[in-house]
Protein backbone atom coordinates (compact mmCIF):
# COMPACT_ATOMS: atom_id res chain seq x y z
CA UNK A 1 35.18 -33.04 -67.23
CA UNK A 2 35.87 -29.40 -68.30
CA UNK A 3 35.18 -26.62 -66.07
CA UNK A 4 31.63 -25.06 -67.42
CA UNK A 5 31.57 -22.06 -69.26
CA UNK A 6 27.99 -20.79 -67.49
CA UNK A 7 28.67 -18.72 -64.28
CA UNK A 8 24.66 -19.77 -63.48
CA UNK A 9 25.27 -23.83 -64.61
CA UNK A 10 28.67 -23.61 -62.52
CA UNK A 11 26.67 -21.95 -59.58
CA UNK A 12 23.96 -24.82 -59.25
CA UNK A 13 26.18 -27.66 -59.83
CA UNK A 14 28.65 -26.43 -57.14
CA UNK A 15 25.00 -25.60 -54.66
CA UNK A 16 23.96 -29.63 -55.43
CA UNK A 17 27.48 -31.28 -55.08
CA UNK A 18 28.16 -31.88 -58.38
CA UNK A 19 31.25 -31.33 -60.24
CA UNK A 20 30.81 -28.19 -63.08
CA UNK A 21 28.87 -29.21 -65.93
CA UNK A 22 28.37 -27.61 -69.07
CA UNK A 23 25.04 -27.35 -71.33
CA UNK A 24 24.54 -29.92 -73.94
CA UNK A 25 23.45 -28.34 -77.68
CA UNK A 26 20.79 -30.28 -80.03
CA UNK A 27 20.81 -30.17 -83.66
CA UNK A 28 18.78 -26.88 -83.68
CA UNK A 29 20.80 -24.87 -81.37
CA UNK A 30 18.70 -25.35 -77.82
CA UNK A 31 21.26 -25.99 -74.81
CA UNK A 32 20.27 -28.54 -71.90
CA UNK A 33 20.99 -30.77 -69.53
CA UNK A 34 19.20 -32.71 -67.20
CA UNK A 35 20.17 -33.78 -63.40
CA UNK A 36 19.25 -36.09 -61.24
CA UNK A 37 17.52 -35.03 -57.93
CA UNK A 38 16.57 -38.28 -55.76
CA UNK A 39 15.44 -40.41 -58.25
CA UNK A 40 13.54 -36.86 -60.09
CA UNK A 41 14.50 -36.03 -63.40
CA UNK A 42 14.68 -32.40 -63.87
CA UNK A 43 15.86 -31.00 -67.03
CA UNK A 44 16.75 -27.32 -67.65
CA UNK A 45 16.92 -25.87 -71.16
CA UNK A 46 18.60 -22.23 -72.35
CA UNK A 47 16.99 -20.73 -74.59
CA UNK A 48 18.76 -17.53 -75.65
CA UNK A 49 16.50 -16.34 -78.60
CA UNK A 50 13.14 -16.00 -77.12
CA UNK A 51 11.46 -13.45 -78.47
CA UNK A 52 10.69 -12.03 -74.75
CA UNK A 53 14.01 -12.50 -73.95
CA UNK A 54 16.22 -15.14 -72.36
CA UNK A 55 14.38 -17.79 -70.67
CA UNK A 56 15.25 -20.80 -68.92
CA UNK A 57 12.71 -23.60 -69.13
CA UNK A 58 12.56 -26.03 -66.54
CA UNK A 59 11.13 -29.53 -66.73
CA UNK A 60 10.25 -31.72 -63.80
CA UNK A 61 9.58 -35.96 -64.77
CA UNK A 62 6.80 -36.67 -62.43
CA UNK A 63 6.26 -40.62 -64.17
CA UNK A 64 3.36 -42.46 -66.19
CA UNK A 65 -0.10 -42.21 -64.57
CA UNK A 66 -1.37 -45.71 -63.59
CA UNK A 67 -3.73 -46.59 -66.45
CA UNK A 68 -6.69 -46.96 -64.18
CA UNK A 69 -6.39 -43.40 -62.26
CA UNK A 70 -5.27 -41.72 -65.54
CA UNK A 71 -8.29 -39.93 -65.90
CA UNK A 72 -8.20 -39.05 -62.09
CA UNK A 73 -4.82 -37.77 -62.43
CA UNK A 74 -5.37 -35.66 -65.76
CA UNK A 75 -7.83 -33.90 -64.05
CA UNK A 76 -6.29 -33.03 -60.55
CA UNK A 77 -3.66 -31.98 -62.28
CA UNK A 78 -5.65 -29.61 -64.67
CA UNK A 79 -7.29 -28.40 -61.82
CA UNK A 80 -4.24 -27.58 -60.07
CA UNK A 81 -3.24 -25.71 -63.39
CA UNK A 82 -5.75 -23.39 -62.72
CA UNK A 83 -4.97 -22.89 -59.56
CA UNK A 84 -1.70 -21.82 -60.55
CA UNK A 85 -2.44 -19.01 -62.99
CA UNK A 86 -0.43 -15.97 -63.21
CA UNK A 87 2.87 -14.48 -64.96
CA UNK A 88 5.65 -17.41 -64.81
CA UNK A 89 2.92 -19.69 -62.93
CA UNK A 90 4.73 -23.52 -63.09
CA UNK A 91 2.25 -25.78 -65.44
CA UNK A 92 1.56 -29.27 -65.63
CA UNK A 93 1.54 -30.91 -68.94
CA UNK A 94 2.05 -34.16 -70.72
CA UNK A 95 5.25 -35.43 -72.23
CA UNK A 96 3.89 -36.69 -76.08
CA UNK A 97 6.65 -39.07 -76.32
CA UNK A 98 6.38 -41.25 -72.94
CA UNK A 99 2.80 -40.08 -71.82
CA UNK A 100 4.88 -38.80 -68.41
CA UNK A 101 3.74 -36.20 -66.63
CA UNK A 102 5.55 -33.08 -66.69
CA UNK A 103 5.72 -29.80 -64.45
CA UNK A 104 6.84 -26.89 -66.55
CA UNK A 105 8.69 -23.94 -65.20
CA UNK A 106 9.98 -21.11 -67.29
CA UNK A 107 11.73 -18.01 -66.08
CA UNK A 108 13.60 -15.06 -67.12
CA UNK A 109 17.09 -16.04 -67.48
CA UNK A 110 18.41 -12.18 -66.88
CA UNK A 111 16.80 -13.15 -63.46
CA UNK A 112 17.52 -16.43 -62.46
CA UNK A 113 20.31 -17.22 -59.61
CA UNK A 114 22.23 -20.36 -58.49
CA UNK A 115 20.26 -19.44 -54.93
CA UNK A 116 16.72 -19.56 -56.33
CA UNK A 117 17.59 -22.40 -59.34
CA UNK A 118 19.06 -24.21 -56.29
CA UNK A 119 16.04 -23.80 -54.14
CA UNK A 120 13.29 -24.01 -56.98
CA UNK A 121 15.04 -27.78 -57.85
CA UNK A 122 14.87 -29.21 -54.56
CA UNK A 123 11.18 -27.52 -54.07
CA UNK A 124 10.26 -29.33 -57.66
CA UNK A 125 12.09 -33.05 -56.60
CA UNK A 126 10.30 -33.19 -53.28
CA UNK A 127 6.77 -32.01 -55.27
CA UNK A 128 7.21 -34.83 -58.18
CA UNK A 129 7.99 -37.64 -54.98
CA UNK A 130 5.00 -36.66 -53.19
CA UNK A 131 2.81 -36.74 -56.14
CA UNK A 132 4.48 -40.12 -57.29
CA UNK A 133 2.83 -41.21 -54.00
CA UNK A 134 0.27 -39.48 -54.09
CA UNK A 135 -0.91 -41.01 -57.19
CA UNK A 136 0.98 -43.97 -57.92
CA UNK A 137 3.04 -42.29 -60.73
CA UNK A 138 5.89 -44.83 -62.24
CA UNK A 139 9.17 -43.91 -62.57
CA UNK A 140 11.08 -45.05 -65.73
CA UNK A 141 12.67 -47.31 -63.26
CA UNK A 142 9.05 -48.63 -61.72
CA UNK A 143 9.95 -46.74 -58.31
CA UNK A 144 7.43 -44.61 -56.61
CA UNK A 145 9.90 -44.29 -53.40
CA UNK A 146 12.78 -41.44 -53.32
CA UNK A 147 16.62 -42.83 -52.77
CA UNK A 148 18.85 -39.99 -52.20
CA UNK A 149 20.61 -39.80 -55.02
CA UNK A 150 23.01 -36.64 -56.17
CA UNK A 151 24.04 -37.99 -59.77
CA UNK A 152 23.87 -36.19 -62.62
CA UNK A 153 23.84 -36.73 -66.46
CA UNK A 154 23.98 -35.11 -69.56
């Protein structure tokens, strides 16, 4: 794999064991990648041209509600939404395509660190396993339990 090219992707990787990675572009020019934090898919995405500035969006796969707490779920979760209000305040949202729940983190890129990214993604795995718990959220994989994995993909 080549070395990456991102001082703060090269950081992180190196803080979570992982060899260097690199982002991954889309068709329209956003850079990703997602990693895998103990069975906790957490995906971070560049995006240069913001028109605030660089940010760097951060994703957290929490799973599917179980269809008979859904409602339940929705609204603990919008509750805790406004609980968290304020400038850069995380926010909990759906995922359209898989019905997932989602915690949403952007940041100023200029200010993020391998240190904080490092400590932020651990903070955000061991939220999304104790609210898989919690709640009974599924995994794509069924699992509500945490293994401790370090793998990564792209």
């Amino acid at each position: 794999m080549p070395e990456a090219t991102d001082p703060l992707l090269a950081g992180l990787c190196g803080r979570l064991g992982l060899p260097p990675q690199d982002w991954v572009s889309d068709a329209g020019g956003l850079r990703g990648i997602t990693l895998r934090l103990d069975d906790v898919d957490i995906s971070l995405v560049d995006r240069p041209q913001e028109p605030v500035g660089p940010t760097l969006c951060l994703l957290v796969e929490f799973g599917a509600p179980a269809p008979e707490r859904e409602l339940e779920i929705w609204r603990t979760l919008a509750d805790a939404n406004f609980l968290m209000l304020g400038p850069d305040a995380p926010a909990f949202g759906r995922n359209p395509a898989t019905g997932e729940v989602l915690l949403q983190y952007a940041c100023p890129r200029d200010a993020a660190t391998a240190a904080g990214l490092h400590r932020s993604l651990l903070e955000m795995a061991r939220i999304a396993r104790h609210w898989r718990h919690a709640f009974n959220l599924r995994a794509e994989d069924g699992s509500v339990g945490p293994e401790p994995l370090w793998t990564h993909y792209a």
